[in-house]
N, C-alpha and C. Protein backbone atom coordinates (compact mmCIF):
# COMPACT_ATOMS: atom_id res chain seq x y z
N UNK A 1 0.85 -1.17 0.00
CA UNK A 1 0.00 0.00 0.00
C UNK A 1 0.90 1.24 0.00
N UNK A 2 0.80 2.54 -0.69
CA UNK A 2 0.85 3.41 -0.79
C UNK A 2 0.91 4.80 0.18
N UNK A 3 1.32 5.49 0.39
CA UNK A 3 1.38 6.41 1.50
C UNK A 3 -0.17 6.99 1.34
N UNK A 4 -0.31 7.34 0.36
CA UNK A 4 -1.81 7.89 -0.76
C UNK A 4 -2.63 7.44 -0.31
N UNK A 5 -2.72 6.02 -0.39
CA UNK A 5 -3.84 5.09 -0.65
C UNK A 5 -4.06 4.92 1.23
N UNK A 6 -3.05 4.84 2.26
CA UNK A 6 -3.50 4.78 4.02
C UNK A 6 -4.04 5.61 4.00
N UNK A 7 -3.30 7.14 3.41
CA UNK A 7 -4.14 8.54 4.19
C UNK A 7 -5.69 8.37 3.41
N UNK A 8 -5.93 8.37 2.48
CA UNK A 8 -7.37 8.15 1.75
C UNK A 8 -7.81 7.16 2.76
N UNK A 9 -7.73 5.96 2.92
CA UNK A 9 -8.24 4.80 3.88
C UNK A 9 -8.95 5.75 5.04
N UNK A 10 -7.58 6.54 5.90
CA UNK A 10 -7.80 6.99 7.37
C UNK A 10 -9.02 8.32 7.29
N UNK A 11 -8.66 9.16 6.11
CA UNK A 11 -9.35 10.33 5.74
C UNK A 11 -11.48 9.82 5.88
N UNK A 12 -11.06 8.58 5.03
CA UNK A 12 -12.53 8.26 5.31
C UNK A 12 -13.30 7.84 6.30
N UNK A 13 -12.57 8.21 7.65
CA UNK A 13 -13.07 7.64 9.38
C UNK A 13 -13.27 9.08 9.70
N UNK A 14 -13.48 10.08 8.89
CA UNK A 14 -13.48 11.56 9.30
C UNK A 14 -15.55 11.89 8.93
N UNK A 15 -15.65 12.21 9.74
CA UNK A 15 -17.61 12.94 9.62
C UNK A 15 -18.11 11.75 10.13
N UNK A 16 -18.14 10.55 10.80
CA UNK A 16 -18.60 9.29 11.81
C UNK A 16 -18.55 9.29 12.95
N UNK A 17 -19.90 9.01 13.33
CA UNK A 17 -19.48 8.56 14.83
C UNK A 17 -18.90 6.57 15.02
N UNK A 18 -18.45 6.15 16.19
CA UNK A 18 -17.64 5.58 16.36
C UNK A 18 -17.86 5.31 17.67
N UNK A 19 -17.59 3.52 18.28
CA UNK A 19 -17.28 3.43 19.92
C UNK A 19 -16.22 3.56 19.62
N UNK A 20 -15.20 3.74 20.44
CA UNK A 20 -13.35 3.16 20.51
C UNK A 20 -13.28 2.58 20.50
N UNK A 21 -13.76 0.80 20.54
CA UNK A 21 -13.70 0.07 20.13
C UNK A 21 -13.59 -0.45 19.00
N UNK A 22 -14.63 0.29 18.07
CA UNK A 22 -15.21 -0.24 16.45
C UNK A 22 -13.62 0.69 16.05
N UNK A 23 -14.04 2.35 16.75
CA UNK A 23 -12.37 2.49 15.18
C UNK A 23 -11.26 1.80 16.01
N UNK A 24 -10.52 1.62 17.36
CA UNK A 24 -9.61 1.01 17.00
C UNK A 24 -9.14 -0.48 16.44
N UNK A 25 -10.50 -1.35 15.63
CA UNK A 25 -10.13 -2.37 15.13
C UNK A 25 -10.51 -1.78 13.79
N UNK A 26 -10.96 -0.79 13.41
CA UNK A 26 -10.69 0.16 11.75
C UNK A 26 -9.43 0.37 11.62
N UNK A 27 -8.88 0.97 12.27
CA UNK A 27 -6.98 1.35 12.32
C UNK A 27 -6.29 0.31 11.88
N UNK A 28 -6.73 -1.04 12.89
CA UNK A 28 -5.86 -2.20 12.72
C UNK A 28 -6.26 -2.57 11.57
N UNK A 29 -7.58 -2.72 10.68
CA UNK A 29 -7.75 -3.18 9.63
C UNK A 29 -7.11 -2.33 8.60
N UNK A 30 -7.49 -1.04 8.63
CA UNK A 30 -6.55 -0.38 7.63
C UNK A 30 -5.00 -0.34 7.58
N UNK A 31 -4.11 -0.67 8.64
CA UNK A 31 -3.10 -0.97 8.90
C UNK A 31 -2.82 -2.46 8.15
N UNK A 32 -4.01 -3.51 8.61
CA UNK A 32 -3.70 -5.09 7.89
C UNK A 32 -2.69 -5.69 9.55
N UNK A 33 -2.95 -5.36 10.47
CA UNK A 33 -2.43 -5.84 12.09
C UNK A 33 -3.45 -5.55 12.93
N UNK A 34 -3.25 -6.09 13.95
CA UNK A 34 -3.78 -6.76 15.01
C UNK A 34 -3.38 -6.14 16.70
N UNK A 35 -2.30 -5.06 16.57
CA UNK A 35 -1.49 -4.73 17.54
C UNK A 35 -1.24 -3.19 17.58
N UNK A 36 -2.60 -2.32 17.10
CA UNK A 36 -2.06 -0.57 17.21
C UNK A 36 -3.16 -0.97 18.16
N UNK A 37 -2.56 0.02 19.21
CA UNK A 37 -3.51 0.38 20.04
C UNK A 37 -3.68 1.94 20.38
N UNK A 38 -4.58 2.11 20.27
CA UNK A 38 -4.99 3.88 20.52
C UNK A 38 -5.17 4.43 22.09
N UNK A 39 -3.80 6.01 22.14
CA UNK A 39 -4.11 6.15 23.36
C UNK A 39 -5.05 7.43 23.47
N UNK A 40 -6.31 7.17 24.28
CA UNK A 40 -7.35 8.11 24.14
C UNK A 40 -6.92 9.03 25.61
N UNK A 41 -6.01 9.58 24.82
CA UNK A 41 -5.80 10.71 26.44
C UNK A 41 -7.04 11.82 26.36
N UNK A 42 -7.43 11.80 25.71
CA UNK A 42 -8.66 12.75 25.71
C UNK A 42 -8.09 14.83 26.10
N UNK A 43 -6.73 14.81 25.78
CA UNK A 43 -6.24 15.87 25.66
C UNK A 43 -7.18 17.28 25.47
N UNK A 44 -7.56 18.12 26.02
CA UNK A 44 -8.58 19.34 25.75
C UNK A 44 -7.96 20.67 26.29
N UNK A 45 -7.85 21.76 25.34
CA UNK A 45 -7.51 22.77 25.72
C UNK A 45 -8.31 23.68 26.96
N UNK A 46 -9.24 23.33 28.08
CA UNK A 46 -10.05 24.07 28.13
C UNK A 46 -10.92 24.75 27.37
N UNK A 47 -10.77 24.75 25.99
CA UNK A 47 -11.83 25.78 24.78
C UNK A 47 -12.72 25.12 24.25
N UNK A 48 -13.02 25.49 23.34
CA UNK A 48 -14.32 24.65 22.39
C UNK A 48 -13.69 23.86 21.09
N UNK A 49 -12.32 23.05 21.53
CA UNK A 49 -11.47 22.05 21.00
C UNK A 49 -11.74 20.99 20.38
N UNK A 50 -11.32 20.17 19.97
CA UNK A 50 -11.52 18.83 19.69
C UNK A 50 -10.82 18.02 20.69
N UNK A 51 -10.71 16.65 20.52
CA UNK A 51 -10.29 16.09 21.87
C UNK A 51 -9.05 15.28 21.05
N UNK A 52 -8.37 14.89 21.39
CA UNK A 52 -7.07 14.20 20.62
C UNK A 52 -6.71 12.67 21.30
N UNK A 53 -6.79 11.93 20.25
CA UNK A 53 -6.40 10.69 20.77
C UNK A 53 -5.15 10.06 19.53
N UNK A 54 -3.68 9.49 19.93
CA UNK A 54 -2.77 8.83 19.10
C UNK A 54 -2.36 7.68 19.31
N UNK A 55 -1.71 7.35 18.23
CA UNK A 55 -1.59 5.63 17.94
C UNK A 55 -0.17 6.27 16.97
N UNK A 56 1.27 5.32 17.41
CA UNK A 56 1.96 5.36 16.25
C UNK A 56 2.49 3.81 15.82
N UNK A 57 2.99 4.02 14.57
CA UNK A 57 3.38 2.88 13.84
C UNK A 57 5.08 2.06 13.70
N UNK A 58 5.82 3.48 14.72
CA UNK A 58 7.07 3.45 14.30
C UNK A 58 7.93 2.26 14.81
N UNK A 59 7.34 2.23 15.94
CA UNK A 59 7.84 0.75 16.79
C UNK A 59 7.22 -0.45 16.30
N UNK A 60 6.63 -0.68 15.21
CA UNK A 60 5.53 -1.72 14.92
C UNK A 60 6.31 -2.81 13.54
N UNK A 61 7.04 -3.91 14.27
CA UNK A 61 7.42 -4.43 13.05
C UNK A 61 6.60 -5.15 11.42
N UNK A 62 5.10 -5.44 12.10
CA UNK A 62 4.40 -5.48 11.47
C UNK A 62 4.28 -4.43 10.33
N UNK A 63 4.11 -3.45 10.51
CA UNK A 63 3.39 -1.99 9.37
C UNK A 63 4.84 -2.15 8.79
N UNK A 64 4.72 -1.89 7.12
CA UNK A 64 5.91 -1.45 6.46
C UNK A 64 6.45 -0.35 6.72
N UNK A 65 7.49 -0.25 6.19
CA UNK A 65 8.39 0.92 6.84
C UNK A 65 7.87 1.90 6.15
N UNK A 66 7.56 1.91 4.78
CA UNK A 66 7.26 3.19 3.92
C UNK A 66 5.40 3.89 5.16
N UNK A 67 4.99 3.08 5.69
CA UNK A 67 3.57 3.27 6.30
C UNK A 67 3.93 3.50 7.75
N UNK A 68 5.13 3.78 8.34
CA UNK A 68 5.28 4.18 9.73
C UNK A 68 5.32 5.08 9.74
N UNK A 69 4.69 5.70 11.23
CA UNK A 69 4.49 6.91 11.81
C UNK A 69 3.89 7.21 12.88
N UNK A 70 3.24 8.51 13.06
CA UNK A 70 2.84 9.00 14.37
C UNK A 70 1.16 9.70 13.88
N UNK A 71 0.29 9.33 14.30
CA UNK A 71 -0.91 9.29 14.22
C UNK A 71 -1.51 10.25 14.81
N UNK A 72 -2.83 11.05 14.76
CA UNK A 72 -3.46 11.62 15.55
C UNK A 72 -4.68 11.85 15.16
N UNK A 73 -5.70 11.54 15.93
CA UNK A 73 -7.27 11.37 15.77
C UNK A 73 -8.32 12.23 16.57
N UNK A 74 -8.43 13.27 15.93
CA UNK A 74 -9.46 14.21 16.60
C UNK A 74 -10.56 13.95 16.49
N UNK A 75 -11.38 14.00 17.48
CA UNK A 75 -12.90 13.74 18.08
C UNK A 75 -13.53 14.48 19.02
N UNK A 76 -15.09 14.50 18.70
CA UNK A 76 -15.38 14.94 19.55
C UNK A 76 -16.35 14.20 20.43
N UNK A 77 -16.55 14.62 21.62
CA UNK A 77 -17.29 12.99 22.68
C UNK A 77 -18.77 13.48 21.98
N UNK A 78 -19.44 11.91 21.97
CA UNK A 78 -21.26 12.65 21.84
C UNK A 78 -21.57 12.38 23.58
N UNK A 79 -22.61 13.48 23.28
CA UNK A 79 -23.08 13.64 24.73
C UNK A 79 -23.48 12.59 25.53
N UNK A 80 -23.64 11.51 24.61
CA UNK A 80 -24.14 10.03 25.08
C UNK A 80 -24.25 8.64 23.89
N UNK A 81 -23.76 7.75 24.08
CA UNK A 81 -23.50 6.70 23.59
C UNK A 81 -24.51 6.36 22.81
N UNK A 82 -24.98 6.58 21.43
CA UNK A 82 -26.10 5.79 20.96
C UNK A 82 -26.35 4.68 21.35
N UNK A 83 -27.54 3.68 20.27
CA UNK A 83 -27.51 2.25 21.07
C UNK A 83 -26.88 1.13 20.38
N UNK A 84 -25.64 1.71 19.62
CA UNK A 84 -24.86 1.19 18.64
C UNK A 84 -23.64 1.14 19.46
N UNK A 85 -23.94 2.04 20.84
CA UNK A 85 -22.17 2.37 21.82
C UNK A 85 -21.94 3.64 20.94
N UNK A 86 -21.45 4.09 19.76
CA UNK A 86 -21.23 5.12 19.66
C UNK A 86 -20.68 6.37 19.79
N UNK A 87 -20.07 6.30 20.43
CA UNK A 87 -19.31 7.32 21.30
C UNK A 87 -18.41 8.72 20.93
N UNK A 88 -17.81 8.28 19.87
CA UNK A 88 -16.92 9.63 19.45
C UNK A 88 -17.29 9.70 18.29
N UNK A 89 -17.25 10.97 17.81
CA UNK A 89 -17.75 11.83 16.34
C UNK A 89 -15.81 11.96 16.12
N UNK A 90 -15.64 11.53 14.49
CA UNK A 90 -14.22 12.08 13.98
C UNK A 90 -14.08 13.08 13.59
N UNK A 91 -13.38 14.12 13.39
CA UNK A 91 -13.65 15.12 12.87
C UNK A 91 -12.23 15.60 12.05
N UNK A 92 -10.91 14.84 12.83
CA UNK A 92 -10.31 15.16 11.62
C UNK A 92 -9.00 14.04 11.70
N UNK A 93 -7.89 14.03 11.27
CA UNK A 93 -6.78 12.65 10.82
C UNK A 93 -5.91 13.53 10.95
N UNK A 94 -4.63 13.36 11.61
CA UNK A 94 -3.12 14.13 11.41
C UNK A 94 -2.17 12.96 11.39
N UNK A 95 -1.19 13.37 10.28
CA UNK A 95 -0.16 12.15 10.18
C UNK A 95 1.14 12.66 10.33
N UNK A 96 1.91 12.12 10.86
CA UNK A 96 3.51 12.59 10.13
C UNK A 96 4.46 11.54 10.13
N UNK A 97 4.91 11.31 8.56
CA UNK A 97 5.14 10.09 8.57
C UNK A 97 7.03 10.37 8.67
């Protein structure tokens, strides 16, 4: 896979809601592993922010080398869990590979 073709993959987990559960086995599928795990520090400026949660690839012998990096997944909480679980709205993808 392509550097192109992950960010298109990840780009399309952006305008969904989501448990943390469902996307972090999306990550691993778009990755093709079994072993990213996402840390949801739930980072917030005090403001009317997004919330930040990361996952990187660099330590991961699995992911090819051309596809390692450092991840970051902005969300925002919904006020309450649909009855799907549901939980976080995406709102945007940061990479640096």
């Amino acid at each position: 896979m392509l550097r192109k073709e992950l960010i298109k993959r990840l780009e399309k987990l952006v305008h969904y809601r989501y448990s943390k559960k469902d996307l972090t086995k999306m990550v691993n599928d778009i990755f093709g592993v079994d072993n990213i795990e996402i840390e949801w520090n739930c980072y917030e400026d005090g403001g009317l922010s997004d919330y930040n949660a990361m996952f990187s690839t660099c330590e991961n012998d699995k992911v090819k080398k051309n596809l390692q990096g450092d991840f970051d997944i902005y969300y925002l909480k919904c006020k309450r869990p649909n009855d799907c679980g549901q939980e976080v709205y995406v709102t945007e993808i940061g990479y640096e590979f």
